[in-house]
Protein backbone atom coordinates (compact mmCIF):
# COMPACT_ATOMS: atom_id res chain seq x y z
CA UNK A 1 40.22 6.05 -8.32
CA UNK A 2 40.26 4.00 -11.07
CA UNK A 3 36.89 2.21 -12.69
CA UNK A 4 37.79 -1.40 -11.17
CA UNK A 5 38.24 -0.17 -7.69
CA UNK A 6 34.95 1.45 -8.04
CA UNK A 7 33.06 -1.50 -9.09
CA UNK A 8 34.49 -3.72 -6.55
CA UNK A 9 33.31 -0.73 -3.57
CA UNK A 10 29.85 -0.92 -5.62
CA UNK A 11 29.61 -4.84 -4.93
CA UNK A 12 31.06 -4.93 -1.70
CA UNK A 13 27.87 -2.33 -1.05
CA UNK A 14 25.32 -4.35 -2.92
CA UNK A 15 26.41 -7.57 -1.01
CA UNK A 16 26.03 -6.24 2.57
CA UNK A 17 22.92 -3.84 1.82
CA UNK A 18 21.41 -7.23 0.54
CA UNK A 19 22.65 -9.17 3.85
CA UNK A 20 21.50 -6.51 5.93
CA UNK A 21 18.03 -6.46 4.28
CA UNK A 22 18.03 -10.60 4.33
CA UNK A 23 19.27 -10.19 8.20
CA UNK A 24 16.54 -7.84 8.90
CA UNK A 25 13.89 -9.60 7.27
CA UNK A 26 14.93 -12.64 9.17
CA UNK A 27 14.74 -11.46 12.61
CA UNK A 28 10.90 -9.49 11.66
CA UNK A 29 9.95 -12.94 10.83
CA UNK A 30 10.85 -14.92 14.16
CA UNK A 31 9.14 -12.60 15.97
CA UNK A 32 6.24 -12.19 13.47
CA UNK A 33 6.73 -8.46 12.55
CA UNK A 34 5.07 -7.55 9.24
CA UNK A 35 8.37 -6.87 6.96
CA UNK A 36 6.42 -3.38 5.51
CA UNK A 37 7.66 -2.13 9.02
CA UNK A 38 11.19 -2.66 8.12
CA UNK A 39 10.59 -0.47 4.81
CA UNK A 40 12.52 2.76 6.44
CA UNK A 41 15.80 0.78 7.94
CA UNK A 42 16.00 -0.90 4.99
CA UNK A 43 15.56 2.28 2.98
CA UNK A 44 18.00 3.94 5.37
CA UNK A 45 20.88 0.90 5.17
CA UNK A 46 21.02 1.44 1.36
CA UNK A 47 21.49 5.53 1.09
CA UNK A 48 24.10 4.83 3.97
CA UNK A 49 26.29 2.57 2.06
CA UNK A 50 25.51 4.20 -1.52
CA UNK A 51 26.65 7.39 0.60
CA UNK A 52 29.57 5.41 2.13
CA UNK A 53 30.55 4.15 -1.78
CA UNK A 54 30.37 7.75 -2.87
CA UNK A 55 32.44 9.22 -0.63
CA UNK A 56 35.60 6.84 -1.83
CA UNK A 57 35.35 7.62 -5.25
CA UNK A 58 38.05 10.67 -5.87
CA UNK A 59 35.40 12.66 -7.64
CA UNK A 60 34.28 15.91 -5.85
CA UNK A 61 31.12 15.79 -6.87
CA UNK A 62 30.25 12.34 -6.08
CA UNK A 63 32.48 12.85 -2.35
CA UNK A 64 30.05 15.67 -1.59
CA UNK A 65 26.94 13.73 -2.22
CA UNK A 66 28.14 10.87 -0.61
CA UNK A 67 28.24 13.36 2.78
CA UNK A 68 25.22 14.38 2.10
CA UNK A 69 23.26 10.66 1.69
CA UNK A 70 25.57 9.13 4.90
CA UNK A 71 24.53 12.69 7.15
CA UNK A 72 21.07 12.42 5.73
CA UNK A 73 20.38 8.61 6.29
CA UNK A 74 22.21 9.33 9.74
CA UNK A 75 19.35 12.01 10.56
CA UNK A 76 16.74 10.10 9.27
CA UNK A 77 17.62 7.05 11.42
CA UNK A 78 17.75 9.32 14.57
CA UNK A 79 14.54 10.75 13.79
CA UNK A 80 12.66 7.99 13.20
CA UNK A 81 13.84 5.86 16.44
CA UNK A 82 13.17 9.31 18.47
CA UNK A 83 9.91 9.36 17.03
CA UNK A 84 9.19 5.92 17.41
CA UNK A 85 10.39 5.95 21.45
CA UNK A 86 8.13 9.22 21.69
CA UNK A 87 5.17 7.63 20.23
CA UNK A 88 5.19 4.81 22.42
CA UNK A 89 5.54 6.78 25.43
CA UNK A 90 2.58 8.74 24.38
CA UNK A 91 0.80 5.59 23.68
CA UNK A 92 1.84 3.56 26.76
CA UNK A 93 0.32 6.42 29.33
CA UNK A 94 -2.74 6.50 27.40
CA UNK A 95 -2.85 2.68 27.84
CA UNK A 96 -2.22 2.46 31.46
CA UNK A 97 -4.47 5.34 32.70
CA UNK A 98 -2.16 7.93 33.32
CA UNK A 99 -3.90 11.01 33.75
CA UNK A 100 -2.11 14.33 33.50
CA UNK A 101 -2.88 16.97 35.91
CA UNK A 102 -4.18 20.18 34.62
């Protein structure tokens, strides 16, 4: 792949990690979410598409880490809505009395 084709994949990145990010911060503020909570999606929208970028390039090197930020990002974003759904579980049965027998 030539350097022009790579540039233009680069912007076409930067443009929707940006309108992501703007989208995101958007939607925290209607409903009046502090937009430090957003820190990990964002974080996790931006190693996805650098990943995504990567992985077009004909370069070996570059295709391989490109798998390796897309799986990684992927995994992270799993992990954190698991432990997020988890977490609130935990902390709605200690909110409504729920007692565990022992």
């Amino acid at each position: 792949m030539d350097i022009h084709k790579m540039s233009l994949f680069l912007i076409v990145g930067t443009v929707l990690v940006i309108f992501l990010t703007k989208t995101l911060l958007d939607t925290a503020r209607s409903f009046k979410i502090k937009s430090k909570v957003l820190t990990p999606l964002i974080v996790t929208i931006a190693l996805y598409v650098t990943g995504f970028v990567m992985r077009v390039s004909n370069n070996e090197l570059l295709i391989d880490l490109g798998i390796f930020l897309t799986g990684m990002s992927t995994l992270f974003a799993t992990l954190l809505f698991t432990l997020g759904i988890i977490l609130g579980q935990i902390k709605y049965h200690n909110v409504s009395g729920y007692k565990r027998k022992k």
